[in-house]
N, C-alpha and C. Protein backbone atom coordinates (compact mmCIF):
# COMPACT_ATOMS: atom_id res chain seq x y z
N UNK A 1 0.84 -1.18 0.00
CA UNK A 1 0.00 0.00 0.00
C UNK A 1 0.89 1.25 0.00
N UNK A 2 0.76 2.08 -0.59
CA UNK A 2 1.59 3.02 -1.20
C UNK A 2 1.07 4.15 0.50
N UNK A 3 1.70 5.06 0.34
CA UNK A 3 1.77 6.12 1.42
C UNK A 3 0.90 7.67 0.78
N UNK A 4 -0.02 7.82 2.11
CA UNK A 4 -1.16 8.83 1.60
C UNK A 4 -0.26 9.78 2.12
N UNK A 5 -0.29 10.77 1.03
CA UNK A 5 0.31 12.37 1.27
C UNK A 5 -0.65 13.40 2.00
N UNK A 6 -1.11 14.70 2.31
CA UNK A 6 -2.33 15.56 2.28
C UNK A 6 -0.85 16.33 2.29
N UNK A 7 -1.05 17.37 1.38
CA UNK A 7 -0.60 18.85 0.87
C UNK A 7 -1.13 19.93 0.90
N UNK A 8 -0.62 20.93 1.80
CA UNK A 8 -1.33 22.04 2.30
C UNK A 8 -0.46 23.08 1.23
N UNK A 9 -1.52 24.17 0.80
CA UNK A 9 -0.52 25.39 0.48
C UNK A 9 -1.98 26.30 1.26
N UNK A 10 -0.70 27.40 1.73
CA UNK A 10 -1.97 28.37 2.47
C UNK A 10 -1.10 29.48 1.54
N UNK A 11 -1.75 30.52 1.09
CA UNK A 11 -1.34 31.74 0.56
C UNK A 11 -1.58 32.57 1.90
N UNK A 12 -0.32 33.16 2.77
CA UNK A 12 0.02 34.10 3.37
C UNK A 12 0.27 35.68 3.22
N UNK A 13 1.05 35.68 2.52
CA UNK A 13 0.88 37.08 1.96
C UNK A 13 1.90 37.32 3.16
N UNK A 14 1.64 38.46 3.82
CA UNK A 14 2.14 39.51 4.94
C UNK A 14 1.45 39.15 6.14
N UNK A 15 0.70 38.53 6.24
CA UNK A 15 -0.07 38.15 7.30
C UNK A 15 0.15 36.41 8.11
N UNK A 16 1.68 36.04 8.14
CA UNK A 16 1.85 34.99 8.63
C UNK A 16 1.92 35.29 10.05
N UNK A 17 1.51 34.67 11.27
CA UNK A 17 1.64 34.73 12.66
C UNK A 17 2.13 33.50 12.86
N UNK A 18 3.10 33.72 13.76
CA UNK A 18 3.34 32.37 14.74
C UNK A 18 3.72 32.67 16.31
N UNK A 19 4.26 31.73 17.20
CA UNK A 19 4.33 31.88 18.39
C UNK A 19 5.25 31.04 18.54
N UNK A 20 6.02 31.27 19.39
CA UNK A 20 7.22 29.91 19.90
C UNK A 20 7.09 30.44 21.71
N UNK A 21 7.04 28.88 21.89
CA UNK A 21 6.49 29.00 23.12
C UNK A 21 7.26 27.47 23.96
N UNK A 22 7.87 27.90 24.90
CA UNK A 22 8.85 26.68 25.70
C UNK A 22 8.42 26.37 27.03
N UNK A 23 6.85 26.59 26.98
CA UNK A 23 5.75 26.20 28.16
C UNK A 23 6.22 27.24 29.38
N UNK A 24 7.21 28.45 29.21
CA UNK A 24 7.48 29.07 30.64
C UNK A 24 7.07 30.57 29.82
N UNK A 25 7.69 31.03 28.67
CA UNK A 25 7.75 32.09 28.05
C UNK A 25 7.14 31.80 26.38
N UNK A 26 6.96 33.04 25.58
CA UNK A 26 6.11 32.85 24.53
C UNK A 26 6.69 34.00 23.96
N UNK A 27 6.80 33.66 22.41
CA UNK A 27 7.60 35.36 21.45
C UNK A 27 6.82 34.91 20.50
N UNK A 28 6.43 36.22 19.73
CA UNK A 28 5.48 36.25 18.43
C UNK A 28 6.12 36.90 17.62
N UNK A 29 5.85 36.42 16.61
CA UNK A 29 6.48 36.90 15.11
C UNK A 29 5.07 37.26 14.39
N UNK A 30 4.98 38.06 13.40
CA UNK A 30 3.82 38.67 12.31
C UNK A 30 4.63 39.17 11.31
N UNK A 31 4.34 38.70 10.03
CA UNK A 31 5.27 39.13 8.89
C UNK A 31 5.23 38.27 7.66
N UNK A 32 6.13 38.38 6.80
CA UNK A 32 6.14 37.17 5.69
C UNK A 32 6.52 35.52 6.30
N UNK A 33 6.03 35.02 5.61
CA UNK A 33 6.67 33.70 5.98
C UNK A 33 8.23 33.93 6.20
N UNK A 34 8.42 32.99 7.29
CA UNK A 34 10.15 32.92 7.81
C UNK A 34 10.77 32.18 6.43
N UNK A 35 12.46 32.46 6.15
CA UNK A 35 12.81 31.72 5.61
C UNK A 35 13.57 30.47 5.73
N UNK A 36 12.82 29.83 6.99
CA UNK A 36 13.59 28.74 7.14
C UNK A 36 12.52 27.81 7.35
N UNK A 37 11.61 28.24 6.56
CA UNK A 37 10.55 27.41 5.69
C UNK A 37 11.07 26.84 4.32
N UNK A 38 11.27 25.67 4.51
CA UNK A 38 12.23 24.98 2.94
C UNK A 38 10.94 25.64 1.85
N UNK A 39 11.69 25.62 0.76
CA UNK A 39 10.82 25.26 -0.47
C UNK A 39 10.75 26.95 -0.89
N UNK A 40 9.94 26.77 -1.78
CA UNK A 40 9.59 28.34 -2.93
C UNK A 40 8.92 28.80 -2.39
N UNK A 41 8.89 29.54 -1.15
CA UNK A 41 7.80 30.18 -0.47
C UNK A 41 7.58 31.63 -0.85
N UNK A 42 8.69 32.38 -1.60
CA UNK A 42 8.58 33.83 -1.40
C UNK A 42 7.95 34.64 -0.58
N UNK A 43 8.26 34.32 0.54
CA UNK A 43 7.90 34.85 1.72
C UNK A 43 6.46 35.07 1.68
N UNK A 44 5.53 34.13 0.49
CA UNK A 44 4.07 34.64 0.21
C UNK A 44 3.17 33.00 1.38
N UNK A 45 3.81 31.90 1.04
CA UNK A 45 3.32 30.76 1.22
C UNK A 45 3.75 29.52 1.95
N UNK A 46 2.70 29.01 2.83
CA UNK A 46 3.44 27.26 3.96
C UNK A 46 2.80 26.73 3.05
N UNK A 47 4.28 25.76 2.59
CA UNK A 47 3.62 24.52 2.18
C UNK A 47 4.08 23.53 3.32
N UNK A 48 3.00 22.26 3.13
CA UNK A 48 3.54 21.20 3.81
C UNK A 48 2.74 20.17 3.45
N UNK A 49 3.61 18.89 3.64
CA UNK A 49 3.38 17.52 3.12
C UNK A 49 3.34 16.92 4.62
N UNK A 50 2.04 16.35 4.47
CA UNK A 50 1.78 15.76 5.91
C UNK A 50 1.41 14.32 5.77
N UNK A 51 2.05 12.96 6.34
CA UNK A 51 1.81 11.99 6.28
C UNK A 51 0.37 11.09 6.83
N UNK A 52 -0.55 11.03 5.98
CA UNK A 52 -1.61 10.89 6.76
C UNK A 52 -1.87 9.80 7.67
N UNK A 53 -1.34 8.83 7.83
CA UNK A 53 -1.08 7.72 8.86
C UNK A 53 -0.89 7.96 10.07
N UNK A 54 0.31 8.92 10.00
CA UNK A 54 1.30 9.33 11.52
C UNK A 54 1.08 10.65 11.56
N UNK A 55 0.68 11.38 10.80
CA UNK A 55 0.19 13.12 11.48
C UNK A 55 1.70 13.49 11.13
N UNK A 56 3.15 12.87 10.50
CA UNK A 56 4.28 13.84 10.35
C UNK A 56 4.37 14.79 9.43
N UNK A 57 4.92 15.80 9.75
CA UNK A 57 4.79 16.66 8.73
C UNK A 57 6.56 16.09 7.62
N UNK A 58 6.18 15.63 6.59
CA UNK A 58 7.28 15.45 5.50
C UNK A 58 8.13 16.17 5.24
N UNK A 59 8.28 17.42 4.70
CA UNK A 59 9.29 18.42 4.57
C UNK A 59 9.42 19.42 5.46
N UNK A 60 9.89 18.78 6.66
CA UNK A 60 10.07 19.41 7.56
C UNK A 60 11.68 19.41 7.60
N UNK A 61 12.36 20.77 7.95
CA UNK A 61 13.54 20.80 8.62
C UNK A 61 13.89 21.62 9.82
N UNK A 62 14.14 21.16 10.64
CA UNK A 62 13.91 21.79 12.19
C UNK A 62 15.10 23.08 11.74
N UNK A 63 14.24 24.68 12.27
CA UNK A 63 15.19 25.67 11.92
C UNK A 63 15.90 25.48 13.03
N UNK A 64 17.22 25.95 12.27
CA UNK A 64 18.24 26.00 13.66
C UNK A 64 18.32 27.31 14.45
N UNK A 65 19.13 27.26 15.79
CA UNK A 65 18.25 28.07 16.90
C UNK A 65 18.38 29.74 16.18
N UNK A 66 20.13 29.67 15.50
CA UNK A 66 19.89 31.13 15.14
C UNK A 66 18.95 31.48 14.17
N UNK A 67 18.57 30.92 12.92
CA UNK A 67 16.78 31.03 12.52
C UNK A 67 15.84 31.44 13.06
N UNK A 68 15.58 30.51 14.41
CA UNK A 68 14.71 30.68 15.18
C UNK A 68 14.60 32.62 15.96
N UNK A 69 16.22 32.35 16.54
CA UNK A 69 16.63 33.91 17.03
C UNK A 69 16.34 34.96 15.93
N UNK A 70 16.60 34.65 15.25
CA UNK A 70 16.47 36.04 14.20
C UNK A 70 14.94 36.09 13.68
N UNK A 71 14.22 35.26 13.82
CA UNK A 71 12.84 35.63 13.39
C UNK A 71 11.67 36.21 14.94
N UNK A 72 12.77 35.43 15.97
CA UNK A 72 11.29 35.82 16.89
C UNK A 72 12.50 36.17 18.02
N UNK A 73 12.68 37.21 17.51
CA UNK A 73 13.29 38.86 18.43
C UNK A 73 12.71 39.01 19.91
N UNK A 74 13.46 38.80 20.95
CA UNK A 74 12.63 39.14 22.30
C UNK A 74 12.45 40.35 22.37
N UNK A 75 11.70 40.68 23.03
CA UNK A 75 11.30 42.11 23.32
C UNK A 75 12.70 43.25 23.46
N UNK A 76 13.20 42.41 24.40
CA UNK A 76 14.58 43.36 24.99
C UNK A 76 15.82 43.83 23.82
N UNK A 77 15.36 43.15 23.00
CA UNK A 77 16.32 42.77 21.69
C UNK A 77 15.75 44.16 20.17
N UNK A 78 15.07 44.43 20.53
CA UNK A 78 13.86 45.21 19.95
C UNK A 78 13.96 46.65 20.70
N UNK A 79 14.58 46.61 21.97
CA UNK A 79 14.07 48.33 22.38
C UNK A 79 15.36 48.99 22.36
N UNK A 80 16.30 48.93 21.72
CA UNK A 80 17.35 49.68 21.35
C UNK A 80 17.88 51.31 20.77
């Protein structure tokens, strides 16, 4: 039995939100898609390939932390 895909494209635009959150503290980002979203996103679009069996998301690559740092700026980092 071959492997069921589901493929998301969301058109974002300027209006991507996210949150990273380490269950003590929480930082928000609003903006184009990050670029450490693989693939042709032009900062317009998430794609993702999600394995429908196991709920994994397929083209996933975990951003690394400075990615992470440079998209979701702490506050303190910001009032300069």
């Amino acid at each position: 039995m071959s492997k069921k895909i589901l493929r998301i494209m969301a058109k974002c635009a300027d209006r991507f939100t996210a949150t990273l959150s380490d269950g003590k503290t929480s930082r928000e980002y609003s903006g184009y898609v990050p670029s450490f979203f693989r693939g042709q996103h032009y900062g317009d679009n998430v794609q993702l390939e999600i394995d429908v069996a196991t709920g994994q998301i397929l083209n996933w690559t975990p951003p690394t932390q400075a990615e992470l740092d440079e998209v979701f700026e702490s506050e303190d980092d910001t009032e300069e």
